[in-house]
N, C-alpha and C. Protein backbone atom coordinates (compact mmCIF):
# COMPACT_ATOMS: atom_id res chain seq x y z
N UNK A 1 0.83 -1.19 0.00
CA UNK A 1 0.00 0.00 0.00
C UNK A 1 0.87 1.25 0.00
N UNK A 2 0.35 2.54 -0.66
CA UNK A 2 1.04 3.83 -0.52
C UNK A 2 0.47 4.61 0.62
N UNK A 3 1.15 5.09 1.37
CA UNK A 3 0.71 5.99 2.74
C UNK A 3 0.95 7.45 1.91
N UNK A 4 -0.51 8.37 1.88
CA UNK A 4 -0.21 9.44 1.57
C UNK A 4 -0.27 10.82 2.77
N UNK A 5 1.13 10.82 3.16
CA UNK A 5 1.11 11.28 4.68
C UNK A 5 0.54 12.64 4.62
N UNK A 6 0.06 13.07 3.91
CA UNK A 6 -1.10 14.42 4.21
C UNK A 6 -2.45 14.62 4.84
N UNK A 7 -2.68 12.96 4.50
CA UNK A 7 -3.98 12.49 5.16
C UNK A 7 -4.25 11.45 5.25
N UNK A 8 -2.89 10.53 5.71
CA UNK A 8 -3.02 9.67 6.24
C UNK A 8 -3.91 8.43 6.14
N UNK A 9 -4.20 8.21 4.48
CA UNK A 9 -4.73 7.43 3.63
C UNK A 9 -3.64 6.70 3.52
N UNK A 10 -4.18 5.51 3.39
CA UNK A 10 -3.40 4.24 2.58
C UNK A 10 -3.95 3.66 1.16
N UNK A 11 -3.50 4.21 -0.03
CA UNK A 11 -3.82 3.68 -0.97
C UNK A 11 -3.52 2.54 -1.55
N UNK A 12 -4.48 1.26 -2.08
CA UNK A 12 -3.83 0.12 -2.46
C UNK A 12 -3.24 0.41 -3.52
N UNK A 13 -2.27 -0.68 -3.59
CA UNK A 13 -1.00 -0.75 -4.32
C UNK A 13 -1.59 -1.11 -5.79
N UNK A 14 -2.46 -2.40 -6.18
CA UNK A 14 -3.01 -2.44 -7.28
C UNK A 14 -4.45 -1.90 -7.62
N UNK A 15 -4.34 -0.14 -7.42
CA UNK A 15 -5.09 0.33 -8.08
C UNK A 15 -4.83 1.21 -9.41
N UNK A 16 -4.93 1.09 -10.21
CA UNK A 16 -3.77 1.68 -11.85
C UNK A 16 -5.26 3.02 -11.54
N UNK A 17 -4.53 3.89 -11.92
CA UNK A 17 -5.04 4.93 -12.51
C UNK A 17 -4.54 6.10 -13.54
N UNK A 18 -5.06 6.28 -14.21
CA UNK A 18 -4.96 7.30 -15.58
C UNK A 18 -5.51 8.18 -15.97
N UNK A 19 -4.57 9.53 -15.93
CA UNK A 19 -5.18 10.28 -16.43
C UNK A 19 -6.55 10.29 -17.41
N UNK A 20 -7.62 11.00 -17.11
CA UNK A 20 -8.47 11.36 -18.11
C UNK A 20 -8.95 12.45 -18.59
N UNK A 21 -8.71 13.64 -17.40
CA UNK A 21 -9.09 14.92 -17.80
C UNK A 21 -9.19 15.60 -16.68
N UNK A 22 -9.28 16.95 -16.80
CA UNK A 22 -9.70 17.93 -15.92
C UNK A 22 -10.52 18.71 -16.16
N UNK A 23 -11.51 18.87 -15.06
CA UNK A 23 -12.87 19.63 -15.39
C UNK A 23 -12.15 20.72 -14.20
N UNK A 24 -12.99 22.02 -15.57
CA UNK A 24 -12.73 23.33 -15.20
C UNK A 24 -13.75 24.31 -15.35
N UNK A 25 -14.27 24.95 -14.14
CA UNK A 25 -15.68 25.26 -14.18
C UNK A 25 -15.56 26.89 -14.88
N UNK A 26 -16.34 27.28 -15.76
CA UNK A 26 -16.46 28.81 -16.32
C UNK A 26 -17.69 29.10 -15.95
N UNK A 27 -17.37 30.34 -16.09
CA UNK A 27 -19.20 31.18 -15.89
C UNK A 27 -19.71 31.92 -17.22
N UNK A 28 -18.56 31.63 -18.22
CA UNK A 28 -18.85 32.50 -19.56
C UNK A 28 -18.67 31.15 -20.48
N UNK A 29 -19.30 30.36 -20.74
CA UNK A 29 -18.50 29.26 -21.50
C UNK A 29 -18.01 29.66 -22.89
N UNK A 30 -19.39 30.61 -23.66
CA UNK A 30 -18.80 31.16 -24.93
C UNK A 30 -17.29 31.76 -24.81
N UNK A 31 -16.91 32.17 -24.07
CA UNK A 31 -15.69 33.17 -23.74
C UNK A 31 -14.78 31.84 -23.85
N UNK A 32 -14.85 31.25 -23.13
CA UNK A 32 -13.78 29.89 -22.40
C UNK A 32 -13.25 29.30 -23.29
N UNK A 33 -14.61 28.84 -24.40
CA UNK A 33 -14.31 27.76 -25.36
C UNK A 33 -13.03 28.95 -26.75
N UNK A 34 -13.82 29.81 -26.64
CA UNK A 34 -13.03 31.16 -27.60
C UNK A 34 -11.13 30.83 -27.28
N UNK A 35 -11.11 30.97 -25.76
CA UNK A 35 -9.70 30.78 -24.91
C UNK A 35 -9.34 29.80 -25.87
N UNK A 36 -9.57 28.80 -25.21
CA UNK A 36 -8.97 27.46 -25.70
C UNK A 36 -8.69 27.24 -26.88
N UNK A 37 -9.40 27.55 -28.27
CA UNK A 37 -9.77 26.99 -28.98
C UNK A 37 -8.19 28.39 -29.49
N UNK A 38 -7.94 29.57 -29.22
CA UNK A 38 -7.24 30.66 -29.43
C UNK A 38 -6.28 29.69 -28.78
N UNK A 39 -5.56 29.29 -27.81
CA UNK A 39 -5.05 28.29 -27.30
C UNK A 39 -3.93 27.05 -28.14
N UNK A 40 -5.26 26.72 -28.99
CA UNK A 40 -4.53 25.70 -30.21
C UNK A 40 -5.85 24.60 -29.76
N UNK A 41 -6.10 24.33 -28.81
CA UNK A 41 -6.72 23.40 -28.48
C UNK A 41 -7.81 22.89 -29.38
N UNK A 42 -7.75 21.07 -29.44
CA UNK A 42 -8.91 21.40 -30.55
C UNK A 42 -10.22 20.71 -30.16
N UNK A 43 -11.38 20.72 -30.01
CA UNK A 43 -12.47 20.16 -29.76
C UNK A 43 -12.92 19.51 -29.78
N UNK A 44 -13.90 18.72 -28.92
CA UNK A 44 -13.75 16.90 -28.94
C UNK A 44 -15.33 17.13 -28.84
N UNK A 45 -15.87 17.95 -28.38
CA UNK A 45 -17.76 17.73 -27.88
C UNK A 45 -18.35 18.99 -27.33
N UNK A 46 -19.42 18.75 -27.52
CA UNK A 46 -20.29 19.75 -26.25
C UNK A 46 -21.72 18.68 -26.12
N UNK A 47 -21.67 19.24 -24.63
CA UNK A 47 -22.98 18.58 -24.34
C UNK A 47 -23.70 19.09 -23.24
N UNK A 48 -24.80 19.36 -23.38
CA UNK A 48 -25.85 19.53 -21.68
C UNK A 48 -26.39 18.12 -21.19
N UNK A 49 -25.76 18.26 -19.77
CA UNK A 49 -25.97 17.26 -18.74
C UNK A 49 -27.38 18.03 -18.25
N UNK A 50 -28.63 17.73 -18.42
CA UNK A 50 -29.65 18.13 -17.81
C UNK A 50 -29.58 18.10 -16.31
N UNK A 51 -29.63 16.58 -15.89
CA UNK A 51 -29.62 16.06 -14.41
C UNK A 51 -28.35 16.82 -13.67
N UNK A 52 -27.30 17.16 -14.31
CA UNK A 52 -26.28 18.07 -13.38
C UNK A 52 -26.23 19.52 -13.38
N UNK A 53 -27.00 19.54 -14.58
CA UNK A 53 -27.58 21.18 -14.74
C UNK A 53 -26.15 22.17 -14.98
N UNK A 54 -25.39 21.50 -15.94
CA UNK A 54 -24.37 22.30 -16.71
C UNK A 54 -24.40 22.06 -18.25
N UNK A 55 -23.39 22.40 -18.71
CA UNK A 55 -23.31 22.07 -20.54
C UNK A 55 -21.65 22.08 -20.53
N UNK A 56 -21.33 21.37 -21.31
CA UNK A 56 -19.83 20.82 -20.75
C UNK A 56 -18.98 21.04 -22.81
N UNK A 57 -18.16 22.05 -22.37
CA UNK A 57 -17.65 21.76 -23.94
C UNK A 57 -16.14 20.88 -23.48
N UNK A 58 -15.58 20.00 -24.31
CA UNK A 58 -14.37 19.20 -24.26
C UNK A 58 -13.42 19.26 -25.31
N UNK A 59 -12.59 19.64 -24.72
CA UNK A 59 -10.82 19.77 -25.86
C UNK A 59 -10.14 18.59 -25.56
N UNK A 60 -9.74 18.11 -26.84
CA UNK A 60 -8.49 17.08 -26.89
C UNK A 60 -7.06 17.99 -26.21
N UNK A 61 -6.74 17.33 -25.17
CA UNK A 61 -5.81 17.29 -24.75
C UNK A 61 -4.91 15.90 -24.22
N UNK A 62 -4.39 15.35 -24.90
CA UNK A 62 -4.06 13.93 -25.00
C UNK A 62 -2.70 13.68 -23.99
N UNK A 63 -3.04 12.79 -23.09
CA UNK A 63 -3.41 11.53 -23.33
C UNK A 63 -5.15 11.29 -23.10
N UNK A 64 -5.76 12.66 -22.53
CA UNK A 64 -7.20 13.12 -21.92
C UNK A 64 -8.01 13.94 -22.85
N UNK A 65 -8.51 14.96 -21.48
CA UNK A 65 -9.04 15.99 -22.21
C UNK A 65 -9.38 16.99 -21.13
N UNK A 66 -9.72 18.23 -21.79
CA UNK A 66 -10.00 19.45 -20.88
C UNK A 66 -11.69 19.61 -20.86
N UNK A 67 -12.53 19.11 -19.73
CA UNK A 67 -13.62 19.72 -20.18
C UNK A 67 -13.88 20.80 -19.38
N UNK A 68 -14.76 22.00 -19.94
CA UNK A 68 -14.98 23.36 -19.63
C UNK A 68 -16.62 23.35 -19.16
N UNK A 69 -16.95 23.13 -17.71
CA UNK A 69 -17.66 23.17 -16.77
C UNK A 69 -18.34 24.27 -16.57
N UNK A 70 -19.86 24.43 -17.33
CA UNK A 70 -20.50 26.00 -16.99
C UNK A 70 -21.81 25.67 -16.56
N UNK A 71 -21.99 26.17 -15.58
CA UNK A 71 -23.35 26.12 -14.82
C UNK A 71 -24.79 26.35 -15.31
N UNK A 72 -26.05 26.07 -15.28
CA UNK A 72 -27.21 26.32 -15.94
C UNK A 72 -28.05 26.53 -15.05
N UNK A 73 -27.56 25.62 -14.00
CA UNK A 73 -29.18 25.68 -12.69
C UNK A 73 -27.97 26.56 -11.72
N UNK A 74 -28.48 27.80 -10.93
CA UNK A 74 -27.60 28.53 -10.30
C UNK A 74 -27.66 27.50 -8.70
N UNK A 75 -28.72 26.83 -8.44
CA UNK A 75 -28.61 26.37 -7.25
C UNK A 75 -27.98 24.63 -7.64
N UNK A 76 -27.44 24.42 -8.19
CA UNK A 76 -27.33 23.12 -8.92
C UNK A 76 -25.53 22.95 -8.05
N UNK A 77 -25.45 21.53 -7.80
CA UNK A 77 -23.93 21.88 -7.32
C UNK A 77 -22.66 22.89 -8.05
N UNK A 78 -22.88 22.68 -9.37
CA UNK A 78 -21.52 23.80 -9.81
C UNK A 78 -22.37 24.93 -9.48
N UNK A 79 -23.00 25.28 -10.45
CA UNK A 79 -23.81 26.57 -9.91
C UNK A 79 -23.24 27.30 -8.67
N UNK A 80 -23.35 26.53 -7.53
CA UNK A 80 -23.21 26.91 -6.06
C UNK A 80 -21.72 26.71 -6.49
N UNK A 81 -20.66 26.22 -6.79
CA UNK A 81 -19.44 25.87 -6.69
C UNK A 81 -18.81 27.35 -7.39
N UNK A 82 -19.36 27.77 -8.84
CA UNK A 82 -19.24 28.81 -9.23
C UNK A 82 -19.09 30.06 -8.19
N UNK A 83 -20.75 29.88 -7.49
CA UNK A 83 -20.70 31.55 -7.04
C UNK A 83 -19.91 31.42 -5.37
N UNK A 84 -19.13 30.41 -5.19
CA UNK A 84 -18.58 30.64 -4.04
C UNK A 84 -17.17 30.71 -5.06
N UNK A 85 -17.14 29.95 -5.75
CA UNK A 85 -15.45 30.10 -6.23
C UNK A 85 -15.07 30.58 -7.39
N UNK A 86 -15.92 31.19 -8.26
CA UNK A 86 -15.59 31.24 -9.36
C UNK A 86 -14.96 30.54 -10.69
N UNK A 87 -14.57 31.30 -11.36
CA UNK A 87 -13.53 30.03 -12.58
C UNK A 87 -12.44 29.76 -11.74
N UNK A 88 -12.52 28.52 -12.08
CA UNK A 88 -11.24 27.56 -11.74
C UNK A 88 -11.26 25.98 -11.95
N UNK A 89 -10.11 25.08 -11.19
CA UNK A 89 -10.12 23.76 -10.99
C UNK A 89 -11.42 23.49 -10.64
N UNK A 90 -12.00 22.97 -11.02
CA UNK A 90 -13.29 21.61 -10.47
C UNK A 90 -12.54 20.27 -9.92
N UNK A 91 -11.97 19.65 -11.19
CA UNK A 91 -11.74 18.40 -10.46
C UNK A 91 -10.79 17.31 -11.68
N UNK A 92 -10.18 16.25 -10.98
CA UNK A 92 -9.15 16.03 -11.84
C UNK A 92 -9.71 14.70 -12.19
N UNK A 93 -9.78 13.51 -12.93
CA UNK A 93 -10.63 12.43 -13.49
C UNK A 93 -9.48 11.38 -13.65
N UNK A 94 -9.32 10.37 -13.32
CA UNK A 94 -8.76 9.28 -13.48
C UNK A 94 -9.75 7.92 -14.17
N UNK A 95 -8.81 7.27 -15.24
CA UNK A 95 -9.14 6.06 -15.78
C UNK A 95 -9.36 5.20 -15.24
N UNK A 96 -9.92 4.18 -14.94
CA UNK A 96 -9.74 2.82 -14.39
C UNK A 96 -10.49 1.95 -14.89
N UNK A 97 -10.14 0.63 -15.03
CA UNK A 97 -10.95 -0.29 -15.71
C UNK A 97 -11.77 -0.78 -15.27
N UNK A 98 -12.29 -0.84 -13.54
CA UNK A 98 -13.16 -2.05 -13.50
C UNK A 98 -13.47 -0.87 -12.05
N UNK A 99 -14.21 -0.10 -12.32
CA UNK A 99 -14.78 1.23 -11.17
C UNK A 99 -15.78 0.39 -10.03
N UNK A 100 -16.37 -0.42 -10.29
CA UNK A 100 -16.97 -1.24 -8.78
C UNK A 100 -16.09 -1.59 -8.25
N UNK A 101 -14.90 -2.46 -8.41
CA UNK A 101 -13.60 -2.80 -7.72
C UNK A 101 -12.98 -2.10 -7.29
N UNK A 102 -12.48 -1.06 -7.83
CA UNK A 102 -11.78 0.43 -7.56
C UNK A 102 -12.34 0.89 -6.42
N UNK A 103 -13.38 1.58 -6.16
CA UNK A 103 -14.18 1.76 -4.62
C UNK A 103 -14.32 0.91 -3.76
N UNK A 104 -14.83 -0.70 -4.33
CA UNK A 104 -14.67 -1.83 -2.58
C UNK A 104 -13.02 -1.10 -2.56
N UNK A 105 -12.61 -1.52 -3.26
CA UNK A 105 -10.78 -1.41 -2.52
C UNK A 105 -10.30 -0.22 -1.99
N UNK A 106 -10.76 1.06 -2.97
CA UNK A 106 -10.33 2.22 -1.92
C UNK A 106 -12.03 2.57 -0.29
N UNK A 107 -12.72 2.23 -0.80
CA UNK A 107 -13.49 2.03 0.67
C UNK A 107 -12.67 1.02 1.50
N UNK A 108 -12.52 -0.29 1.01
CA UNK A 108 -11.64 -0.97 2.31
C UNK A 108 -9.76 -0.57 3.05
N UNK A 109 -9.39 0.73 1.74
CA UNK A 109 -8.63 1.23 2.43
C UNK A 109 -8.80 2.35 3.59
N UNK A 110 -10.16 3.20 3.71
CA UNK A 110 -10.35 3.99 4.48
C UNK A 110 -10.64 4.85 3.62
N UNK A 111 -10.67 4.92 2.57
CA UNK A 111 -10.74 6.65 1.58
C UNK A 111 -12.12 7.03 1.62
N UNK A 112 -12.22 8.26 1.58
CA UNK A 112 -13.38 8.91 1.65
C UNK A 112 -13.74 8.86 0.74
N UNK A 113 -14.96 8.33 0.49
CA UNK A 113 -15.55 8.58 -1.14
C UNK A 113 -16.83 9.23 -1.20
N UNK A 114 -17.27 10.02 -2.08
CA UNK A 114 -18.37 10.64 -2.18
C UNK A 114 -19.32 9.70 -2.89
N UNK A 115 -19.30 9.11 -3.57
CA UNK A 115 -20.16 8.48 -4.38
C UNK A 115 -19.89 6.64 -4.14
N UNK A 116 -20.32 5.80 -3.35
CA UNK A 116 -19.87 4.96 -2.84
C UNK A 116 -20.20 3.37 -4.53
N UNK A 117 -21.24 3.97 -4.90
CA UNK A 117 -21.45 3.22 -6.32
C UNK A 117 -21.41 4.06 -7.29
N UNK A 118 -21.05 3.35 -8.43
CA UNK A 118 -21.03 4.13 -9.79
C UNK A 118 -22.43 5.16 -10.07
N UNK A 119 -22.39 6.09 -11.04
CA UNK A 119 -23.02 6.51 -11.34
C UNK A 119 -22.84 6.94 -12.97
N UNK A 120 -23.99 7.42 -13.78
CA UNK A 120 -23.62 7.54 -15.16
C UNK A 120 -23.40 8.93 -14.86
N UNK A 121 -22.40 9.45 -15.99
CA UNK A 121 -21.61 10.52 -16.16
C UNK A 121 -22.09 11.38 -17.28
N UNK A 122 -20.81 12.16 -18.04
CA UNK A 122 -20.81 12.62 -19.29
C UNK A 122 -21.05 11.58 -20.06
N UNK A 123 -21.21 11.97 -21.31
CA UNK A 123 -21.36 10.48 -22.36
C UNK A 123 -21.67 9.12 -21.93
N UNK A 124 -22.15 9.08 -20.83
CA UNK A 124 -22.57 7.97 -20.77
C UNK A 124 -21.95 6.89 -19.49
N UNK A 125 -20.78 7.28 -19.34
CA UNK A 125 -19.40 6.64 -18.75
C UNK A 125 -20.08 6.54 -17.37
N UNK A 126 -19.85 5.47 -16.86
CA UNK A 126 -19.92 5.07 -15.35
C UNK A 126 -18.57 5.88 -14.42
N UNK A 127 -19.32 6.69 -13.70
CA UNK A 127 -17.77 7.50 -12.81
C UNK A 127 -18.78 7.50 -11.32
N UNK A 128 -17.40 8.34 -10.51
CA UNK A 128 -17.53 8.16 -9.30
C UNK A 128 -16.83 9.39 -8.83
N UNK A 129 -16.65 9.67 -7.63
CA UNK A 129 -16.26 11.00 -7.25
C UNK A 129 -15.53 10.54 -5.74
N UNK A 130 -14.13 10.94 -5.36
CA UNK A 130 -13.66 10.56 -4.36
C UNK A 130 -13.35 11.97 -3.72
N UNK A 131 -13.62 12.09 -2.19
CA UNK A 131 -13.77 13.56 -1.56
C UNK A 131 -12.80 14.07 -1.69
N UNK A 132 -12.65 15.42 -1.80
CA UNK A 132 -11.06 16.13 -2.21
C UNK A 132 -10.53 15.89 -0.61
N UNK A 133 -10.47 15.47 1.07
CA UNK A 133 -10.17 15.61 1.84
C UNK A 133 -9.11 14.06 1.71
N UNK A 134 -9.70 13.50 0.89
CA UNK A 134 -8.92 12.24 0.68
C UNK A 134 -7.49 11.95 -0.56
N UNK A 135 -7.67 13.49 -1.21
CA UNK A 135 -7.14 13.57 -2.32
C UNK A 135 -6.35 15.11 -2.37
N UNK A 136 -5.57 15.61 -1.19
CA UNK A 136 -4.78 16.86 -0.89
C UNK A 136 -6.04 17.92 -1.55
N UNK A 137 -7.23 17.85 -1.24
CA UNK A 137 -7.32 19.20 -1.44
C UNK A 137 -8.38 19.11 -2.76
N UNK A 138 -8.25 17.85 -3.66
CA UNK A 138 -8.85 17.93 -5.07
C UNK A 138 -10.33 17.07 -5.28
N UNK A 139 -11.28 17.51 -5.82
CA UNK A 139 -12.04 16.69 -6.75
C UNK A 139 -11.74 15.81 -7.13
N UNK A 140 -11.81 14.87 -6.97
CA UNK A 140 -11.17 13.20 -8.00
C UNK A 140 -12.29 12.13 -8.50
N UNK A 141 -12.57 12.43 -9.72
CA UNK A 141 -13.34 11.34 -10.41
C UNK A 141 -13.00 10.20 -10.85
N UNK A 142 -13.37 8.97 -10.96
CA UNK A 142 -12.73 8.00 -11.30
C UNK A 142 -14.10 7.58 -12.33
N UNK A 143 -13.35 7.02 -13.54
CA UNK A 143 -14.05 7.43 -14.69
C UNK A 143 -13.84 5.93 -15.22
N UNK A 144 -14.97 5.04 -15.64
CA UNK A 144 -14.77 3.67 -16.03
C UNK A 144 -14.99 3.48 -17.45
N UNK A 145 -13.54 3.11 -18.30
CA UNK A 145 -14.54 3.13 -19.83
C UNK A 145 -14.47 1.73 -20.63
């Protein structure tokens, strides 16, 4: 196991994880996507998540991607995440292959998890959300594809 002495988590040893992306919340998305796209960056999607009450545009950024996080419902979690924090980090997304296994094992290490079973995501993808108190500070999705 890895001891991550900040918070005193023990992460198991065979859990692989991979980059997948970073969600980054805007309050102007037209503006954002303008950034990026001025950037070099080149575009992979847009989509409205009704049930999360954002619209999510996504840049290839490889080996991942960048998606750009803008709020629709103001009382909706980003929404609220927005007007306390503005633009910034949301949250960082890791790969993994087999996301029910991934949680028994980091639940039987002690990790805090927000979302204790999968749930459907963007596009479709079964993810999960591990508490940033367990993760120095960050958002951590774990993203099954």
């Amino acid at each position: 196991m890895t001891d991550d002495s900040a918070t005193g988590t023990t992460l198991p040893p065979d859990l692989t994880l991979e980059l997948h992306h970073v969600g980054i919340v805007v309050g102007d998305l037209e503006a954002a996507v303008a950034r990026y796209v001025a950037l070099g960056f080149r575009a992979a999607g847009r989509e409205v998540v009704t049930d999360q009450g954002v619209e999510v545009a996504a840049f290839h950024a490889p080996p991942g991607y960048v998606e750009l996080i803008s709020p629709l419902d103001p009382d909706g979690a980003i929404g609220r995440f927005h007007a306390k924090r503005g633009d910034g980090l949301h949250h960082a997304a890791y790969r993994v292959a087999d996301l029910a296994a991934a949680l028994d094992r980091l639940a039987a290490a002690g990790v805090r998890l927000i979302d204790r079973e999968p749930r459907v995501g963007l596009h479709g993808w079964r993810v999960a959300f591990i508490h940033p108190e367990a993760c120095a500070g960050v958002l951590t999705e774990l993203v099954e594809l």
